[in-house]
Protein backbone atom coordinates (compact mmCIF):
# COMPACT_ATOMS: atom_id res chain seq x y z
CA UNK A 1 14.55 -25.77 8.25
CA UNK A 2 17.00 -23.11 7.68
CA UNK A 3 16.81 -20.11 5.06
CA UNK A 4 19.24 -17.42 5.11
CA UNK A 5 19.63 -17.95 8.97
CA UNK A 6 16.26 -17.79 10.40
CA UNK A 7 14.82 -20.72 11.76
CA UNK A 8 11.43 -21.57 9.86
CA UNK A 9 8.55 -22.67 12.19
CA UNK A 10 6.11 -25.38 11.33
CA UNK A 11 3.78 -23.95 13.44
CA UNK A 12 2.70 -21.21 11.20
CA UNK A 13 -0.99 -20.32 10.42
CA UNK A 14 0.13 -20.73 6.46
CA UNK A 15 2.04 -24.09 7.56
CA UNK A 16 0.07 -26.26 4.84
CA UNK A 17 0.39 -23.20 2.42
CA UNK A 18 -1.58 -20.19 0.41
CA UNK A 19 -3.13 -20.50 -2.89
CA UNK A 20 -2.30 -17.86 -4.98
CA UNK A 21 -2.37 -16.45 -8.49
CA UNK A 22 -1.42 -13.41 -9.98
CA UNK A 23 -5.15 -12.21 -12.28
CA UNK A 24 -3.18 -8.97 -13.57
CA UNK A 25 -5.47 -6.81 -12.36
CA UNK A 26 -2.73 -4.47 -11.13
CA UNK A 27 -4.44 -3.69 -7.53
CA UNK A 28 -1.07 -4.00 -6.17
CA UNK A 29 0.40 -1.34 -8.22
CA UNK A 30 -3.15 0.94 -7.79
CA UNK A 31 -3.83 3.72 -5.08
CA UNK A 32 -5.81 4.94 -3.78
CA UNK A 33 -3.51 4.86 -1.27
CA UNK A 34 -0.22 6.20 -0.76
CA UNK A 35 2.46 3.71 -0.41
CA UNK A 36 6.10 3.35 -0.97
CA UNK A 37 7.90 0.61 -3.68
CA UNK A 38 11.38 0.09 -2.52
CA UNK A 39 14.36 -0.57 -4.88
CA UNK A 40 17.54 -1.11 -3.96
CA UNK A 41 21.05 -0.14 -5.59
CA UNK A 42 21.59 -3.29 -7.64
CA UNK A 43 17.85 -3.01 -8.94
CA UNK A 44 18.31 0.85 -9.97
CA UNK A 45 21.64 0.14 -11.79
CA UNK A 46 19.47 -2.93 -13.70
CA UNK A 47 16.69 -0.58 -14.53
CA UNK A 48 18.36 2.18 -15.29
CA UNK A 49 20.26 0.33 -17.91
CA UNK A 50 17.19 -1.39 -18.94
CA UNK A 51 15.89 2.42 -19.69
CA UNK A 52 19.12 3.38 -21.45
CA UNK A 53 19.95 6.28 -18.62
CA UNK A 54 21.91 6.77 -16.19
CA UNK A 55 21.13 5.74 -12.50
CA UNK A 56 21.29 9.52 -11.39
CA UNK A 57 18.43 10.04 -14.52
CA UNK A 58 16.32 7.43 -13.39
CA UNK A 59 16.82 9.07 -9.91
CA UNK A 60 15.72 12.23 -10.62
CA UNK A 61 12.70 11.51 -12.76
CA UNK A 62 11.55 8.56 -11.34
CA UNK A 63 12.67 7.68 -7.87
CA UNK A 64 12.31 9.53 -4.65
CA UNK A 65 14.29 9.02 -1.51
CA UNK A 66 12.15 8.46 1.93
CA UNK A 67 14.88 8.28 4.72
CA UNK A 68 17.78 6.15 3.86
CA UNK A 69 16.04 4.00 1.35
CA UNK A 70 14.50 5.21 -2.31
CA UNK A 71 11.35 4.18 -3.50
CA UNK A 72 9.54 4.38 -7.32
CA UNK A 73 7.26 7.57 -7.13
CA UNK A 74 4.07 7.23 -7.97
CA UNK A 75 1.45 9.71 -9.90
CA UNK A 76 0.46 12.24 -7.55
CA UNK A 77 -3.36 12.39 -8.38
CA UNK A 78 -3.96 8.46 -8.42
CA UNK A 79 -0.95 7.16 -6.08
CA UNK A 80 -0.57 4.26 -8.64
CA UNK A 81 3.07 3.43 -9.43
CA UNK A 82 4.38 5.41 -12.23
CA UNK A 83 5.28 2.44 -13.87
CA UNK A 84 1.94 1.33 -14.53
CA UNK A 85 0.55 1.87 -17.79
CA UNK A 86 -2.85 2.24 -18.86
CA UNK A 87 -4.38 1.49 -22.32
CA UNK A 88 -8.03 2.07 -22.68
CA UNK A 89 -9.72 -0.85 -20.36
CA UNK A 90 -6.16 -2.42 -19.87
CA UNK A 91 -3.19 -2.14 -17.47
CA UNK A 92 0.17 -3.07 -17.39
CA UNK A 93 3.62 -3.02 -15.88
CA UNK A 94 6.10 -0.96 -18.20
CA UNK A 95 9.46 -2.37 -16.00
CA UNK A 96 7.52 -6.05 -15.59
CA UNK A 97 10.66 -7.57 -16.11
CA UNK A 98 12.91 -5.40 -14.38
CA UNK A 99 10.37 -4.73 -11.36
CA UNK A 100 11.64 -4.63 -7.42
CA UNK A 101 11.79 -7.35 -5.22
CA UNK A 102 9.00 -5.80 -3.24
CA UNK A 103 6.99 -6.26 -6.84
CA UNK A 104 8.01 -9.92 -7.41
CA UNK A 105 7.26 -11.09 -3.45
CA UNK A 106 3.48 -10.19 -3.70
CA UNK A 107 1.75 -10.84 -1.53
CA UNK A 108 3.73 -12.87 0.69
CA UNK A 109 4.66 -9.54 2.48
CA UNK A 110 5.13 -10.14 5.92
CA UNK A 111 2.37 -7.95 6.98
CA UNK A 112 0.06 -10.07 4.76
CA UNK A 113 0.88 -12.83 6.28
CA UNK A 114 0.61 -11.94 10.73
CA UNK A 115 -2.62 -13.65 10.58
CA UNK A 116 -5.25 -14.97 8.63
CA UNK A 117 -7.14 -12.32 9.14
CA UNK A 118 -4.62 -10.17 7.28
CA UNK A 119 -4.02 -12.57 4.78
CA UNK A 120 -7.71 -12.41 3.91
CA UNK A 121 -7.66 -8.29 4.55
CA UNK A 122 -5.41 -8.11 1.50
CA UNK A 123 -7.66 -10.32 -0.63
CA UNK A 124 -9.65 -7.96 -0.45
CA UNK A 125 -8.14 -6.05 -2.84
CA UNK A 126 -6.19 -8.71 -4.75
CA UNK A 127 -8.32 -11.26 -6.44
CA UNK A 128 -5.60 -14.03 -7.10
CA UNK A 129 -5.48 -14.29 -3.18
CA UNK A 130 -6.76 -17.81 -2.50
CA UNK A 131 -6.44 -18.36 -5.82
CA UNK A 132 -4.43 -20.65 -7.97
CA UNK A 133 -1.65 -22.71 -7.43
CA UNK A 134 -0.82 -23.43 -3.96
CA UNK A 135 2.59 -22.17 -2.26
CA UNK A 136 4.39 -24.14 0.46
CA UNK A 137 5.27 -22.66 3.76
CA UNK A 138 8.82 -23.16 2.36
CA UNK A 139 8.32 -21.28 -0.62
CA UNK A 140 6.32 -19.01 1.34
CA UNK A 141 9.14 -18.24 3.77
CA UNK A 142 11.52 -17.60 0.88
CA UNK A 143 9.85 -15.32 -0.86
CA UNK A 144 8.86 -13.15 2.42
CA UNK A 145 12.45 -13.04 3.82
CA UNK A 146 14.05 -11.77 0.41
């Protein structure tokens, strides 16, 4: 099979496919950890209208640029993605709908998926790995090459 010009093995560890379900637990989001949440151009434009400001607005309060790319910041004392909201026991995604790509592909991250063993690293921490519906390699390899 072909998608978007690489050739997509059988052979995979994941070839008969991952369960998973999103709990909303908002690990993914969470430090304590530094990480980076990339956005792209067409994704800042959408959110920044979304937000009713301008891209260079949305830059400059909630975006910082690491290299050539930009990524969401996150709080400083937690390292969870200043887009997550807390209310008392509960959490929540303020942009849910207007969220990266890198948001929407958990956790069929590339990294996540090397090996079992890092498949079942990262459930670890998210508890809708091997959860849920099941994903096909296909659908799989989709979301990991977008």
């Amino acid at each position: 099979m072909l998608i978007r010009g690489f050739i997509v093995a059988k052979n995979k560890w994941y070839k008969d496919g991952l369960h998973f379900e999103c709990q909303q637990c908002c690990n993914c989001c969470s430090g304590p950890e530094e990480g980076v949440i990339w956005i792209s151009k067409q994704e800042i434009e959408k959110l920044a209208e979304h937000l009713n400001m301008t891209p260079q607005e949305l830059h400059t309060k909630y975006l910082r640029r690491i290299g050539l790319r930009i990524s969401i910041k996150e709080n400083q004392t937690t390292k969870d993605c200043i887009f997550l909201c807390r209310n008392g026991n509960s959490k929540g995604c303020a942009i849910y709908n207007f969220r990266p790509i890198q948001c929407r592909t958990w956790p069929f991250w590339t990294y996540n998926l090397h090996s079992i063993d890092d498949w079942n690293t990262a459930a670890q921490k998210c508890p809708g790995i091997n959860k849920g519906r099941i994903y096909t390699i296909d659908e799989i390899e989709k979301l990991k090459n977008m």
